[in-house]
Protein backbone atom coordinates (compact mmCIF):
# COMPACT_ATOMS: atom_id res chain seq x y z
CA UNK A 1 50.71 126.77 50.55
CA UNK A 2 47.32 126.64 48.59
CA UNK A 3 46.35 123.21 49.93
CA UNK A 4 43.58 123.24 47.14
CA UNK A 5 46.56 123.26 44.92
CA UNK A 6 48.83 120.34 46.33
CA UNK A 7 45.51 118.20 46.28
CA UNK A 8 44.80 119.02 42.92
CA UNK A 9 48.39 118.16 41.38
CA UNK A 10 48.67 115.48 43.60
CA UNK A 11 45.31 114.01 41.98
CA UNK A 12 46.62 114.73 38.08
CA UNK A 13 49.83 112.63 39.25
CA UNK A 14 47.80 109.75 39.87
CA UNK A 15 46.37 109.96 36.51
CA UNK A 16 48.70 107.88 35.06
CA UNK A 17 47.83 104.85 37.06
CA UNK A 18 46.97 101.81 35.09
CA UNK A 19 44.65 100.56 37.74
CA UNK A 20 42.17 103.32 39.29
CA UNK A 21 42.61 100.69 42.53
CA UNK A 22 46.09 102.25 42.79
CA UNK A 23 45.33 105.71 42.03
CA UNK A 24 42.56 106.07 44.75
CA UNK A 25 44.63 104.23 47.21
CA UNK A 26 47.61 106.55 46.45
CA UNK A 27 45.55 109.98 47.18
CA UNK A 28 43.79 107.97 50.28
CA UNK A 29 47.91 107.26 51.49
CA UNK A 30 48.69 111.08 50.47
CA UNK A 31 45.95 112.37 52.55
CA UNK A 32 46.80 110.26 55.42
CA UNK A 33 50.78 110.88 55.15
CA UNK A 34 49.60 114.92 55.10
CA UNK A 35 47.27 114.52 58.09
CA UNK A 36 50.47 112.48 60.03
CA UNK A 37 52.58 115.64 59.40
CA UNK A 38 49.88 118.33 59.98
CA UNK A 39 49.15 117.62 63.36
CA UNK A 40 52.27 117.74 65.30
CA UNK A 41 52.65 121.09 63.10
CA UNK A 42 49.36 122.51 65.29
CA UNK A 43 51.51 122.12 68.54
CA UNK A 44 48.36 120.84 70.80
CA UNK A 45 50.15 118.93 72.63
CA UNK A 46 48.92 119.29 76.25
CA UNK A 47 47.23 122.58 75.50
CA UNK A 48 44.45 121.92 77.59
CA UNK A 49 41.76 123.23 75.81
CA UNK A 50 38.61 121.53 74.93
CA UNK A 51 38.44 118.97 72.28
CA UNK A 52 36.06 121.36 70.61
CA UNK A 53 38.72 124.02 70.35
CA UNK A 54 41.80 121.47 69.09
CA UNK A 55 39.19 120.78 66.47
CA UNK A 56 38.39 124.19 65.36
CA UNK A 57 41.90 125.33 65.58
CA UNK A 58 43.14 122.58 63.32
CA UNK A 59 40.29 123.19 60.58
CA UNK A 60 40.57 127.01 60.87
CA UNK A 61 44.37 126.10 59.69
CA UNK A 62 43.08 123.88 57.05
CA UNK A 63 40.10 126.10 55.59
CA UNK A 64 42.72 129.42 55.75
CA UNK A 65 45.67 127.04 53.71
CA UNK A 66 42.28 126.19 51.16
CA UNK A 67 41.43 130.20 50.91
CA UNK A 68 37.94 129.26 51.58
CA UNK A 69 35.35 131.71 52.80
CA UNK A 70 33.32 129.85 55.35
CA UNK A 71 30.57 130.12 57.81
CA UNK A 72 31.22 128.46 61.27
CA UNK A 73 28.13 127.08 63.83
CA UNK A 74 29.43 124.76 66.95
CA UNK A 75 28.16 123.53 70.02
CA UNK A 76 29.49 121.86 72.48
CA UNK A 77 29.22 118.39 70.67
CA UNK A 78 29.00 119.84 67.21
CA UNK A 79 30.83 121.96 64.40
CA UNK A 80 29.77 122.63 60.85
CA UNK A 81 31.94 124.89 58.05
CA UNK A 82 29.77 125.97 55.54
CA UNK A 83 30.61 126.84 52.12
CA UNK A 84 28.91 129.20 49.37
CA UNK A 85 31.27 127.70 47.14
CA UNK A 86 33.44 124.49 46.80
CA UNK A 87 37.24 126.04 47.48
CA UNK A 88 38.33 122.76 45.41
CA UNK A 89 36.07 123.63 42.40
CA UNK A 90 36.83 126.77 42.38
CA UNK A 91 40.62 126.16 42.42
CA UNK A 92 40.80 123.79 40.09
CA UNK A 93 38.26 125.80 37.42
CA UNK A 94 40.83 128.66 38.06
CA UNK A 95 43.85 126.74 37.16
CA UNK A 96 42.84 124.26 34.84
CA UNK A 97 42.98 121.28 36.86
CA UNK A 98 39.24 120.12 36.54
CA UNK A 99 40.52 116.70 35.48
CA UNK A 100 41.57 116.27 39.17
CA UNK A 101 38.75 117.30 41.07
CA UNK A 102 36.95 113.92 41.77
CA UNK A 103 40.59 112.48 43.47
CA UNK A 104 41.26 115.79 44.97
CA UNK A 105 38.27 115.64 47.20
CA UNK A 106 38.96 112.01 48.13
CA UNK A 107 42.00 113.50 49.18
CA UNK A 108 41.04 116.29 50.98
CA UNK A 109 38.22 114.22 52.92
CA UNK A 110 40.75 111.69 54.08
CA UNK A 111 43.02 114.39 55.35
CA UNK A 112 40.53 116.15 57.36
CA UNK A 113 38.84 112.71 58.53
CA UNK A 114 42.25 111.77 59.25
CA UNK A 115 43.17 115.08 61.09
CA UNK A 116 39.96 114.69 63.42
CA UNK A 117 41.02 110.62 63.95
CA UNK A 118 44.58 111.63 65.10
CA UNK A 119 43.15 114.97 67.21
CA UNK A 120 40.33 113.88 68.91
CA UNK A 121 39.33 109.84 68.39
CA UNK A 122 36.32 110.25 69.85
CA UNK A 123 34.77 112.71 67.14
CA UNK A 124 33.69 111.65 63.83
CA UNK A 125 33.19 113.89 60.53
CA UNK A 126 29.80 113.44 59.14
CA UNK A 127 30.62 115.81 55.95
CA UNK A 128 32.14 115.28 53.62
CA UNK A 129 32.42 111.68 53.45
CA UNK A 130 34.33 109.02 51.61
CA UNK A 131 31.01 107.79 49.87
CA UNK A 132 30.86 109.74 47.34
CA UNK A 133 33.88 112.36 46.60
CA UNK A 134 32.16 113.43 43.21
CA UNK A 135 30.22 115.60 45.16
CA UNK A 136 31.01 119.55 45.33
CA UNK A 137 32.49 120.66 49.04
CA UNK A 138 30.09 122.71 50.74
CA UNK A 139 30.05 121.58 54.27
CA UNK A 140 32.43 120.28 57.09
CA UNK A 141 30.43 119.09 60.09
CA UNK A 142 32.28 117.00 62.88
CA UNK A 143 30.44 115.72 65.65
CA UNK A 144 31.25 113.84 68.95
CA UNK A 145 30.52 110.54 69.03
């Protein structure tokens, strides 16, 4: 599934929220509720590899369901995705779903903080944040804490 897609209709469906409160509470809930289902999906359980590895196989999944051509750097303590263009834009330009793009990437930056919380606890995502979701997605970077 084109998860630039689900985000993006997801978003529109929140449009008709009288209250933006609700609407940006909804995607926040949707992007949590993905992340819970996601990660048993990854079947990591036990695997024994590195936390680095967990990581990069569960955004690897995430970036391949987005159709995003990425860049990867990583370090032991440290990985950054890096974007020539924002997969979200560019869906939602594509299939006429511009209207949702500020929502979808709320969305999409609680699922993949959400994804690192349940993973690994003891890495944070840096990029993109919650701050400010009007801003184009053209960098992941997660680093341990």
């Amino acid at each position: 599934a084109d998860l630039n897609q689900i985000f993006l209709e997801f978003a529109m469906s929140c449009e008709g929220c009288k209250n933006p409160n609700v609407a940006e509470k909804s995607v926040i809930s949707f992007g949590n509720h993905l992340g819970n289902n996601f990660v048993p999906s990854l079947q990591l359980d036990d695997s024994g590899l590195p936390s680095i590895e967990n990581l990069s196989i569960a955004v690897k999944c995430i970036l391949d369901s987005m159709n995003a051509s990425y860049t990867s750097e990583s370090s032991p303590k440290y990985i950054q995705y890096t974007f020539e263009h924002c997969p979200l834009q560019e869906t939602a330009q594509a299939s006429g779903l511009m209207r949702g793009l500020f929502a979808a990437r709320m969305g999409i930056t609680t699922f993949i903080d959400y994804v690192v919380q349940l993973l690994e606890p003891d890495w944070l995502v840096l990029l993109p944040t919650q701050i400010d979701p009007s801003k184009p997605l053209h960098e992941i970077s997660i680093v341990q804490n």
